[in-house]
PDB file of N, CA and C in Angstrom:
ATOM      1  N   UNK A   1    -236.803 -67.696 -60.597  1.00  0.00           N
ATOM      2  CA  UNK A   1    -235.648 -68.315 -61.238  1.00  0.00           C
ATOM      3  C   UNK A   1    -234.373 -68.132 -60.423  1.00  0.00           C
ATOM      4  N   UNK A   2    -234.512 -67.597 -59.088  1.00  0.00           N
ATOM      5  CA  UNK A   2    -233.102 -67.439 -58.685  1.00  0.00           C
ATOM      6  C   UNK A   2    -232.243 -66.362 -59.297  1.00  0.00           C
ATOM      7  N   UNK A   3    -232.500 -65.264 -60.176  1.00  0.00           N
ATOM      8  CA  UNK A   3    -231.189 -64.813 -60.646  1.00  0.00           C
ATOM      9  C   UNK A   3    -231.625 -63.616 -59.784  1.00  0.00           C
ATOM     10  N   UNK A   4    -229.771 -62.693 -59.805  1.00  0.00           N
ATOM     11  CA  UNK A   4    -230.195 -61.332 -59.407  1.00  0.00           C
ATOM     12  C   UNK A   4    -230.622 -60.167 -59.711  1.00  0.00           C
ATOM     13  N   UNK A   5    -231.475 -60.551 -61.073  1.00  0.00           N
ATOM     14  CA  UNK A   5    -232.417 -58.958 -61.314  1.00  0.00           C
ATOM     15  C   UNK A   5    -233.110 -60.064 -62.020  1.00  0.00           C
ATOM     16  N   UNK A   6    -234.315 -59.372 -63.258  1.00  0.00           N
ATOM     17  CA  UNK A   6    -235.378 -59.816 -63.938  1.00  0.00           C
ATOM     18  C   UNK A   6    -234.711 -59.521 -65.005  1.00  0.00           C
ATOM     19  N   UNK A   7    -233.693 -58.676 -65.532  1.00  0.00           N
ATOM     20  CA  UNK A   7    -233.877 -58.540 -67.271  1.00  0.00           C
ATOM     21  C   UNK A   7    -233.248 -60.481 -68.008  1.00  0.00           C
ATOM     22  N   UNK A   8    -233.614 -60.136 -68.595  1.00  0.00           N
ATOM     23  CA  UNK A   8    -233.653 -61.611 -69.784  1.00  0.00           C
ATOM     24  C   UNK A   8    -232.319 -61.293 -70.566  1.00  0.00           C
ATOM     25  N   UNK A   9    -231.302 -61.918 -69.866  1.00  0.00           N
ATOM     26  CA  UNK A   9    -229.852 -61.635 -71.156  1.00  0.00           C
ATOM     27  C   UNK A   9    -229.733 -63.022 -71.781  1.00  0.00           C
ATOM     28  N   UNK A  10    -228.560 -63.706 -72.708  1.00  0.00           N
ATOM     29  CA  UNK A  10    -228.414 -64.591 -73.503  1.00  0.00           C
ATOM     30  C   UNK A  10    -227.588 -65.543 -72.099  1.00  0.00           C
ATOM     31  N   UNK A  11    -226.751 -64.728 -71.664  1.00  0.00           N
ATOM     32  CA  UNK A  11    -226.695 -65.865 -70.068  1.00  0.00           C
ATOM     33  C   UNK A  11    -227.262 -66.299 -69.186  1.00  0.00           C
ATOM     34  N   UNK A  12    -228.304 -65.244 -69.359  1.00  0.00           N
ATOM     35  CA  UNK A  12    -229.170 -66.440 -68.323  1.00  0.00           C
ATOM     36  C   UNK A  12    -230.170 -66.863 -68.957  1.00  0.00           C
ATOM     37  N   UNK A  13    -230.253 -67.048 -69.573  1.00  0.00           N
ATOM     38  CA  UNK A  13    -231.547 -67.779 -71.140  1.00  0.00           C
ATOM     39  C   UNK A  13    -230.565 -69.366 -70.438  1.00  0.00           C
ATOM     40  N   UNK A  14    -229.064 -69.100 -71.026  1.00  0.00           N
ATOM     41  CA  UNK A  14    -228.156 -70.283 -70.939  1.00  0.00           C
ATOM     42  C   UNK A  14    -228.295 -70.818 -69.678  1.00  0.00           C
ATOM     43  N   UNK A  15    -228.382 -70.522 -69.007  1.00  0.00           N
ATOM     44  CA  UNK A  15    -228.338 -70.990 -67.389  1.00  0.00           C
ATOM     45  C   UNK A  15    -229.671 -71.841 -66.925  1.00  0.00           C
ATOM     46  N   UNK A  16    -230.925 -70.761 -67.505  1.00  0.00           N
ATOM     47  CA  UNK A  16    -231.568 -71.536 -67.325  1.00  0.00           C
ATOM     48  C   UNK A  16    -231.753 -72.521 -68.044  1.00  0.00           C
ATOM     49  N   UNK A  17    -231.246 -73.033 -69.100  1.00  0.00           N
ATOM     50  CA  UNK A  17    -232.030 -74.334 -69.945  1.00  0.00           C
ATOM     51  C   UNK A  17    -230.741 -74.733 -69.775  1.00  0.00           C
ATOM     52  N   UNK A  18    -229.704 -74.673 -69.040  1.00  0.00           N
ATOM     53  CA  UNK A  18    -228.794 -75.744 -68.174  1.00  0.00           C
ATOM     54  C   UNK A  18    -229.573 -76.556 -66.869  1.00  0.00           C
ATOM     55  N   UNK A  19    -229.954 -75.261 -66.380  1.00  0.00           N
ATOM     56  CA  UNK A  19    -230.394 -76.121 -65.051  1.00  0.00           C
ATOM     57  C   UNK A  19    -231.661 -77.071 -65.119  1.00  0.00           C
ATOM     58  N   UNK A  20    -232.670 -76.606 -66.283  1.00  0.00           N
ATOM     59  CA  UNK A  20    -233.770 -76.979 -66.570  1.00  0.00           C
ATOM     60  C   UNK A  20    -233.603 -78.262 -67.280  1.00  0.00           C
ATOM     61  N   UNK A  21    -232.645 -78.626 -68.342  1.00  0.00           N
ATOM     62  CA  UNK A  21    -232.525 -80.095 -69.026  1.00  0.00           C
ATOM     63  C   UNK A  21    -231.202 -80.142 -69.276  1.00  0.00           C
ATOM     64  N   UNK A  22    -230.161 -79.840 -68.895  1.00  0.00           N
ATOM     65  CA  UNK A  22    -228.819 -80.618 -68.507  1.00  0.00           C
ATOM     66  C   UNK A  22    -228.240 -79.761 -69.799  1.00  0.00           C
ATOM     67  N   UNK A  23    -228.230 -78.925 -70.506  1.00  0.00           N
ATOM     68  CA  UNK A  23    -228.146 -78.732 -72.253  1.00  0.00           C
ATOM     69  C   UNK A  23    -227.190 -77.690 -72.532  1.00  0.00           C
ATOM     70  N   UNK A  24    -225.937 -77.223 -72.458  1.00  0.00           N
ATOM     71  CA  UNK A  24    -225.078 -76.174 -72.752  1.00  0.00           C
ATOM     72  C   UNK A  24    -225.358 -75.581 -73.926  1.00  0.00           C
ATOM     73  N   UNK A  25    -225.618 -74.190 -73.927  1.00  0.00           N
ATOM     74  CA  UNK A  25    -225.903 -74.156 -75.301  1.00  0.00           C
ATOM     75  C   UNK A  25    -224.659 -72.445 -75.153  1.00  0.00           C
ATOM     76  N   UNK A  26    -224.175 -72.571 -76.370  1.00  0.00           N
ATOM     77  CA  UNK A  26    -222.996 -71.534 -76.493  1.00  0.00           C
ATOM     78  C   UNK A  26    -224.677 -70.092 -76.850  1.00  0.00           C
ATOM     79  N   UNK A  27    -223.384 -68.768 -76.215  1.00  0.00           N
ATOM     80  CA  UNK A  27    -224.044 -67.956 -76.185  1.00  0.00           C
ATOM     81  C   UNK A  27    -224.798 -67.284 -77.739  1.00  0.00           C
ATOM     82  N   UNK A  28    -224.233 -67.284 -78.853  1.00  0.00           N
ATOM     83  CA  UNK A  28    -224.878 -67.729 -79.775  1.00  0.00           C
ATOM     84  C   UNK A  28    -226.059 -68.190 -80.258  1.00  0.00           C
ATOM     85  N   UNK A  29    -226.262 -69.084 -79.532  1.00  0.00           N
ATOM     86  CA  UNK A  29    -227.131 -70.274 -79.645  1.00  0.00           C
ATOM     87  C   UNK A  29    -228.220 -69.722 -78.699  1.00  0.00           C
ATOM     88  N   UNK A  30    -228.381 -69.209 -77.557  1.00  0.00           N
ATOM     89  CA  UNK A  30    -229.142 -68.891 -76.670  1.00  0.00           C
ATOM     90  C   UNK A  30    -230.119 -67.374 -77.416  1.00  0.00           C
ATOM     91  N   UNK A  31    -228.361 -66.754 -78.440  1.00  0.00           N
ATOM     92  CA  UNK A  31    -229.235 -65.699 -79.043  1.00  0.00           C
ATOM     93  C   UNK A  31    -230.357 -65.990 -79.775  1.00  0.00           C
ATOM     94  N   UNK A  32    -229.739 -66.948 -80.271  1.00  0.00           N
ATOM     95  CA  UNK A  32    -231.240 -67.335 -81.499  1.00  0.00           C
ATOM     96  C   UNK A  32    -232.017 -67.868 -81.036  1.00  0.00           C
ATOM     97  N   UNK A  33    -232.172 -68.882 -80.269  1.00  0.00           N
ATOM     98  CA  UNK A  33    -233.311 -69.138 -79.711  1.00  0.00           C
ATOM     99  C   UNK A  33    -233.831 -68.074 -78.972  1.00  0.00           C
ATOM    100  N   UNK A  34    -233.507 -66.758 -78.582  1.00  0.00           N
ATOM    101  CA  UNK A  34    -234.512 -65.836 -78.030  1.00  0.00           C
ATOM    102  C   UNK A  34    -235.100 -65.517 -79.168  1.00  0.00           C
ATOM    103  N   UNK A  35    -234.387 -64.882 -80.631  1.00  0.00           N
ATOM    104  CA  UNK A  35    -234.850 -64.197 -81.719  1.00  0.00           C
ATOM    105  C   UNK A  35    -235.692 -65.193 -82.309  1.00  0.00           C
ATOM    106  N   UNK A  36    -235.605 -66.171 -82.417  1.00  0.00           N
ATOM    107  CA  UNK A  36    -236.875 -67.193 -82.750  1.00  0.00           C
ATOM    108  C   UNK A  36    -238.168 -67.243 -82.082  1.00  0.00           C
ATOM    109  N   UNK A  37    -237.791 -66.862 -80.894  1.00  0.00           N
ATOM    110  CA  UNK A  37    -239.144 -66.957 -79.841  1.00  0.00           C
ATOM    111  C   UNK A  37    -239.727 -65.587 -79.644  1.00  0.00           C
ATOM    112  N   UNK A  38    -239.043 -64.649 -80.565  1.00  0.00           N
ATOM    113  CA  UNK A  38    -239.547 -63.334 -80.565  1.00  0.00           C
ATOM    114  C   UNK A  38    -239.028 -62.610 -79.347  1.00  0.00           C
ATOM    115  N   UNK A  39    -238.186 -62.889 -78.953  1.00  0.00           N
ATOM    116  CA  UNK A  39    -237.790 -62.453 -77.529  1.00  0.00           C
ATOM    117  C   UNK A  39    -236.145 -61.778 -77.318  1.00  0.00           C
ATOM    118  N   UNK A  40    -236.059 -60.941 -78.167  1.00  0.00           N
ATOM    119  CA  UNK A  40    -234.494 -60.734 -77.922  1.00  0.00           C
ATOM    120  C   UNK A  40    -234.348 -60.221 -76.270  1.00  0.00           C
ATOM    121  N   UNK A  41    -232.418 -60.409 -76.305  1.00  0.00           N
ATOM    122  CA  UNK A  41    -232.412 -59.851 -75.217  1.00  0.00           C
ATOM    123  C   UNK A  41    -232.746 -58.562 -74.279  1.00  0.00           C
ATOM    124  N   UNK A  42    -232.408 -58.478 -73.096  1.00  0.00           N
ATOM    125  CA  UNK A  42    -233.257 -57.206 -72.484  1.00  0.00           C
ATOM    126  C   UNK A  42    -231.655 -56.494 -72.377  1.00  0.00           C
ATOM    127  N   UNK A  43    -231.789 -55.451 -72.252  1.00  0.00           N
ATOM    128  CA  UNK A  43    -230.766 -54.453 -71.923  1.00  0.00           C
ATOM    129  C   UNK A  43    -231.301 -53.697 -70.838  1.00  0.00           C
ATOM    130  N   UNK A  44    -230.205 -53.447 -69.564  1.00  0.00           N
ATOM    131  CA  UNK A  44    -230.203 -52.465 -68.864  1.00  0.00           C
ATOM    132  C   UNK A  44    -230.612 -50.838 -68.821  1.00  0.00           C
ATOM    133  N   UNK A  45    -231.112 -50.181 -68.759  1.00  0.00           N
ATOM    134  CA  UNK A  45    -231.522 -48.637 -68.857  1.00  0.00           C
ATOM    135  C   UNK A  45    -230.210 -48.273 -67.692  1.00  0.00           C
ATOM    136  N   UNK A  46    -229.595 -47.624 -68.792  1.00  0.00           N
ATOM    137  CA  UNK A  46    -228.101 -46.697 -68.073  1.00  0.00           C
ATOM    138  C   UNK A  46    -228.165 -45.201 -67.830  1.00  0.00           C
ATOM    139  N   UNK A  47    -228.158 -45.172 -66.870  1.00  0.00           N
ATOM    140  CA  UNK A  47    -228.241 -43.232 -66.601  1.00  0.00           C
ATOM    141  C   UNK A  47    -227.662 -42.641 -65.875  1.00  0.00           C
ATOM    142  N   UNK A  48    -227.606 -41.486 -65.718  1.00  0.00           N
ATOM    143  CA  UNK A  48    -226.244 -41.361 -64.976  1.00  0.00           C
ATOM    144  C   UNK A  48    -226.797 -40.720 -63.618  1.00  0.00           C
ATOM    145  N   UNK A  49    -225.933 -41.310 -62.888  1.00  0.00           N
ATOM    146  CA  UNK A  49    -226.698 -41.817 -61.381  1.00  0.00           C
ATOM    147  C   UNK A  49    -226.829 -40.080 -60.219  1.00  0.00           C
ATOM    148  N   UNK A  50    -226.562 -39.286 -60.583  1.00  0.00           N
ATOM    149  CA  UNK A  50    -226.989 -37.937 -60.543  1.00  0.00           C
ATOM    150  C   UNK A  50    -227.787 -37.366 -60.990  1.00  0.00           C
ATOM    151  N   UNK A  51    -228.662 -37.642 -61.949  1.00  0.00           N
ATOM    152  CA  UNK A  51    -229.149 -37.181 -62.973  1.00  0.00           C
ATOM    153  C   UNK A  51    -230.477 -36.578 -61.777  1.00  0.00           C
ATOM    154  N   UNK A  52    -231.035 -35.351 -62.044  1.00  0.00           N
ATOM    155  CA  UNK A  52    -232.422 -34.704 -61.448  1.00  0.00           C
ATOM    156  C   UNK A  52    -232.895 -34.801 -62.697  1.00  0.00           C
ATOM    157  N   UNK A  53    -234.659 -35.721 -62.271  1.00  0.00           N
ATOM    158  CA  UNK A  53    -235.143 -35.846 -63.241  1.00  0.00           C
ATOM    159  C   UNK A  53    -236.053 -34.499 -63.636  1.00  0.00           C
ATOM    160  N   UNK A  54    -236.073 -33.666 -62.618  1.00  0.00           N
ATOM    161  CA  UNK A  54    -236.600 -32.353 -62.816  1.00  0.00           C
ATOM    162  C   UNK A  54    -235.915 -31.399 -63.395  1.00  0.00           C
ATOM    163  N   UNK A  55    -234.244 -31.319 -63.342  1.00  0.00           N
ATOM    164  CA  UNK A  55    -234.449 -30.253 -63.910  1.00  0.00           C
ATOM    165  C   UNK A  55    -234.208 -30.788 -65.310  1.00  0.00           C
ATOM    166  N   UNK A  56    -233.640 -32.327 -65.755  1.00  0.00           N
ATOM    167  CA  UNK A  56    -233.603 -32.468 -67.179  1.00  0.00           C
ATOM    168  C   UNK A  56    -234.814 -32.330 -68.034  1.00  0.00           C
ATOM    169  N   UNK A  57    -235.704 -32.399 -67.501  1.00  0.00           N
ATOM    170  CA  UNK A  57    -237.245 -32.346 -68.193  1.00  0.00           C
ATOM    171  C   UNK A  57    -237.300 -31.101 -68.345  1.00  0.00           C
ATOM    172  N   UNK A  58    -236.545 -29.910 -67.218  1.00  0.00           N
ATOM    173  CA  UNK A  58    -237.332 -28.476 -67.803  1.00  0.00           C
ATOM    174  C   UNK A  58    -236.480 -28.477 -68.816  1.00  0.00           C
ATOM    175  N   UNK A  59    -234.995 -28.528 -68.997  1.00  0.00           N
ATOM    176  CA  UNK A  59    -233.682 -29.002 -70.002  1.00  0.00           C
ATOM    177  C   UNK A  59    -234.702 -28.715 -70.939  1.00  0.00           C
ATOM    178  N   UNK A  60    -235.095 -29.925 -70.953  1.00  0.00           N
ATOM    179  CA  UNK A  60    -235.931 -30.801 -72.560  1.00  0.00           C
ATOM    180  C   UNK A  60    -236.768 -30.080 -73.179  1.00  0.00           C
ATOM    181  N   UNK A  61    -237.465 -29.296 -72.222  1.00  0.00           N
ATOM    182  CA  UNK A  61    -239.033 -28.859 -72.374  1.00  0.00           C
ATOM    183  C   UNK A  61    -239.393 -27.288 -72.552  1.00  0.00           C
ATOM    184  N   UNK A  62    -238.235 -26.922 -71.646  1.00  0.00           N
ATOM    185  CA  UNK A  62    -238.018 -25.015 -71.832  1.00  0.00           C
ATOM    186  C   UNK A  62    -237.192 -24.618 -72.689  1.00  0.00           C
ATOM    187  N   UNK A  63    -235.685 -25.232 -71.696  1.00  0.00           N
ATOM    188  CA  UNK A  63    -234.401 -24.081 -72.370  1.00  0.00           C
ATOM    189  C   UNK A  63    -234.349 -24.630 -73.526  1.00  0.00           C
ATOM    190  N   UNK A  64    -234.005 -25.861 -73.952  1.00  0.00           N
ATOM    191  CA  UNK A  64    -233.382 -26.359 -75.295  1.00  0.00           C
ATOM    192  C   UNK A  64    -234.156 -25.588 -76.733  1.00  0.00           C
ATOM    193  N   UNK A  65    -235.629 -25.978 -76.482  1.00  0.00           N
ATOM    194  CA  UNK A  65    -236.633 -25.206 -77.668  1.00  0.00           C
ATOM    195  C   UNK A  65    -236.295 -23.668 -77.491  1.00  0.00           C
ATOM    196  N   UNK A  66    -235.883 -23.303 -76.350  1.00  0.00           N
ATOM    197  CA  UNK A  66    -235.043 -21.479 -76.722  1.00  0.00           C
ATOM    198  C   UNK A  66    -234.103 -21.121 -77.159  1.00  0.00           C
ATOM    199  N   UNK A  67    -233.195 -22.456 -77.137  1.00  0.00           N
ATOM    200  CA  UNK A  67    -231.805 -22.345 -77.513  1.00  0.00           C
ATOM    201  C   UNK A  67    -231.685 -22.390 -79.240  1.00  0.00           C
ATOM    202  N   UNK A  68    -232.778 -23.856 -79.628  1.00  0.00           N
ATOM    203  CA  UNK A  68    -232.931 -24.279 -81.120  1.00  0.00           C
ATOM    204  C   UNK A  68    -233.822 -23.026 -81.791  1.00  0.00           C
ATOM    205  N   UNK A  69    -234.627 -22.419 -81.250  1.00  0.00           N
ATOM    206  CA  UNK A  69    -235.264 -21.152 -82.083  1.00  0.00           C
ATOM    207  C   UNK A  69    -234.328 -20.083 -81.929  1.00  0.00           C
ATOM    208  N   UNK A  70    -233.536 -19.833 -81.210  1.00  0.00           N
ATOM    209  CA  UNK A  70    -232.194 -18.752 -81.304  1.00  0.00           C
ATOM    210  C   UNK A  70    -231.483 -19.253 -82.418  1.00  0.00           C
ATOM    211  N   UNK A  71    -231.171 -20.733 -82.733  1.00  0.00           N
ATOM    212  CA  UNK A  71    -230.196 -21.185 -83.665  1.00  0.00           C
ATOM    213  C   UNK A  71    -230.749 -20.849 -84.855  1.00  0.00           C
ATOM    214  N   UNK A  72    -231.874 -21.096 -85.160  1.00  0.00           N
ATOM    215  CA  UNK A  72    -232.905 -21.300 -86.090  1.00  0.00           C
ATOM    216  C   UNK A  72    -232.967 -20.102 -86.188  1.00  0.00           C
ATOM    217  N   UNK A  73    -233.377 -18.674 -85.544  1.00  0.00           N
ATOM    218  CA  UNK A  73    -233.005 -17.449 -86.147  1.00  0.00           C
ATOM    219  C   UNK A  73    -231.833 -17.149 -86.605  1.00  0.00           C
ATOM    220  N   UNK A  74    -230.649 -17.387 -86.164  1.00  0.00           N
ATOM    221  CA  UNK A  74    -229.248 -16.712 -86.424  1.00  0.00           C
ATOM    222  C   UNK A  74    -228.603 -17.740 -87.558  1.00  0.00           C
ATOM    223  N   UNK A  75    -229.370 -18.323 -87.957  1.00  0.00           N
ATOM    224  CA  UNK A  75    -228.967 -20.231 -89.191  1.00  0.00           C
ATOM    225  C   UNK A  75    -227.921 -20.309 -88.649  1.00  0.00           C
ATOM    226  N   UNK A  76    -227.687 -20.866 -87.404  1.00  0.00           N
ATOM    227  CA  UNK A  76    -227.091 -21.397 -86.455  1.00  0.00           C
ATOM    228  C   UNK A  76    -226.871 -23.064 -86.247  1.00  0.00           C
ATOM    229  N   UNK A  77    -226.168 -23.799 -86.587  1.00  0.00           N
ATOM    230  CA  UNK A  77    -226.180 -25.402 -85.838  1.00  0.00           C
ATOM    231  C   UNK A  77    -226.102 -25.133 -84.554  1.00  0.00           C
ATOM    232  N   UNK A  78    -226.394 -26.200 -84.012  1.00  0.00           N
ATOM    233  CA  UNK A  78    -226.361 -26.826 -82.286  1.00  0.00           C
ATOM    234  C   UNK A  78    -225.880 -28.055 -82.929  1.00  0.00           C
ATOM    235  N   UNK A  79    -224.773 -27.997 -81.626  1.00  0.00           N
ATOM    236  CA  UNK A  79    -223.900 -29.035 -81.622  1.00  0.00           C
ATOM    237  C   UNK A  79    -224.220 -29.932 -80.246  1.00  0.00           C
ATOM    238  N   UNK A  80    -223.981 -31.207 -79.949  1.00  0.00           N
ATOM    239  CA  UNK A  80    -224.130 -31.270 -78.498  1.00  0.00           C
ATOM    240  C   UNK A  80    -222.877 -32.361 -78.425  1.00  0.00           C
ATOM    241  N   UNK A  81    -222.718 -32.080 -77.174  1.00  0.00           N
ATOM    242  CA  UNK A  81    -221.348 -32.986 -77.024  1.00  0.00           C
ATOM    243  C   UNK A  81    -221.570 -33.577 -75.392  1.00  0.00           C
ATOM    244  N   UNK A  82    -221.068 -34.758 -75.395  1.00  0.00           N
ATOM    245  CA  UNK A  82    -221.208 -35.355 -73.525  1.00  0.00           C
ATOM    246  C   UNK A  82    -219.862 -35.932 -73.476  1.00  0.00           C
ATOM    247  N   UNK A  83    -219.812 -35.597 -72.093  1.00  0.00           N
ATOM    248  CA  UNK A  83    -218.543 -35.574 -71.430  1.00  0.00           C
ATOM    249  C   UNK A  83    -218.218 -36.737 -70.966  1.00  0.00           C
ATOM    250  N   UNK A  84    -217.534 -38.146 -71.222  1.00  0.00           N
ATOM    251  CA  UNK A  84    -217.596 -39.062 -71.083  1.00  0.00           C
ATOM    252  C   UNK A  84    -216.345 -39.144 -69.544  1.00  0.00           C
ATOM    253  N   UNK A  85    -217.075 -40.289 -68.075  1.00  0.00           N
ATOM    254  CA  UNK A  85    -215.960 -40.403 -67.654  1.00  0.00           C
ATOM    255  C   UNK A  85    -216.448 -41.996 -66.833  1.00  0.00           C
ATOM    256  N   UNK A  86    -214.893 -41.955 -66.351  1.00  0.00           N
ATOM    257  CA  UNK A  86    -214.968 -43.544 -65.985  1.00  0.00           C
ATOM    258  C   UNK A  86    -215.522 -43.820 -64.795  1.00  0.00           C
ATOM    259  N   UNK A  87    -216.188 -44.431 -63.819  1.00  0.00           N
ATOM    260  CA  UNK A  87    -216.799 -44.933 -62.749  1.00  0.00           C
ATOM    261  C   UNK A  87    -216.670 -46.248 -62.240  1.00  0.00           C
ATOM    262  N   UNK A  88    -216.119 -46.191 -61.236  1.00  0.00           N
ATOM    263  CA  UNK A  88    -215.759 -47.974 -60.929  1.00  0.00           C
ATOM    264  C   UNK A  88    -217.018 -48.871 -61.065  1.00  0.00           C
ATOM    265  N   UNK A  89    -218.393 -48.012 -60.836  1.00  0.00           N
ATOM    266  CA  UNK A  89    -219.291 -49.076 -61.039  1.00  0.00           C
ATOM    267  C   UNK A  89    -219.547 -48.773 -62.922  1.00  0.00           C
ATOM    268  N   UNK A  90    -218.853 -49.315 -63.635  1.00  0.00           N
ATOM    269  CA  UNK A  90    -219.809 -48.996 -64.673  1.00  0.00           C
ATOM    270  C   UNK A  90    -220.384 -50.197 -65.309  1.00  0.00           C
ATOM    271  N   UNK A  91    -220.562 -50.086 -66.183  1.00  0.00           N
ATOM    272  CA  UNK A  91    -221.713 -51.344 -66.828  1.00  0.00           C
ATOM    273  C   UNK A  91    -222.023 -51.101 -68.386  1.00  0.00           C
ATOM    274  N   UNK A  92    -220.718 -52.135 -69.170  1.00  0.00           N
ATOM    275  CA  UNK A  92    -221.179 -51.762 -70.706  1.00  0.00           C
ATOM    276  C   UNK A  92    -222.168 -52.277 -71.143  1.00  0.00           C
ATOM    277  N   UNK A  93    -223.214 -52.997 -70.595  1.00  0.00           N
ATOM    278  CA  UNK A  93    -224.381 -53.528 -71.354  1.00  0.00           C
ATOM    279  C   UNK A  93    -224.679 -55.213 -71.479  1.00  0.00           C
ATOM    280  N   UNK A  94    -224.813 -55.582 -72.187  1.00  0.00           N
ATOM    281  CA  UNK A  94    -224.661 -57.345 -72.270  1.00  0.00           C
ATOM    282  C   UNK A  94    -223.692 -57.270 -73.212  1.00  0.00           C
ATOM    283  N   UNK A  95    -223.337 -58.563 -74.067  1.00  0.00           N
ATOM    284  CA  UNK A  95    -222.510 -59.101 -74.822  1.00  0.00           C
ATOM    285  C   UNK A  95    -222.749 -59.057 -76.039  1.00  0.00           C
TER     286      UNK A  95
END
């Protein structure tokens, strides 16, 4: 199809059934015809571009379950909080 990646958004649904039969269809319109065809749009997988996928897995898999059974002894909450910051490349998602 010419575009520059593979995910399936509501603009290029539009693009293509422009180029394919002449037919503008507002973005709206492109939504529903995906949700009709069973096909909503695709979204990007966002991560943060540092990320070691090794040590977040031990993260996940060791420390955290030591941290939540410490909480869980002391009737403790865990709180979690992320540190949000800006990046010239960023990317809020589709529309």
């Amino acid at each position: 199809m010419q575009f520059e990646f593979a995910l399936r958004t509501q603009e290029m649904v539009r693009e293509l059934i422009r180029r394919a039969f002449s037919v503008a269809l507002s973005v709206v319109s492109a939504w529903r015809l995906l949700r009709k065809l069973g096909m909503p749009p695709q979204r990007p997988l966002h991560r943060a571009y540092q990320q070691n996928a090794e040590a977040a897995g031990r993260w996940k898999n060791e420390e955290y379950p030591a941290i939540r059974a410490q909480a869980e002894a002391e009737g403790a909450t865990i709180w979690l909080a992320d540190e949000a910051g800006i990046r010239p490349d960023y990317h809020a998602g589709t529309p």
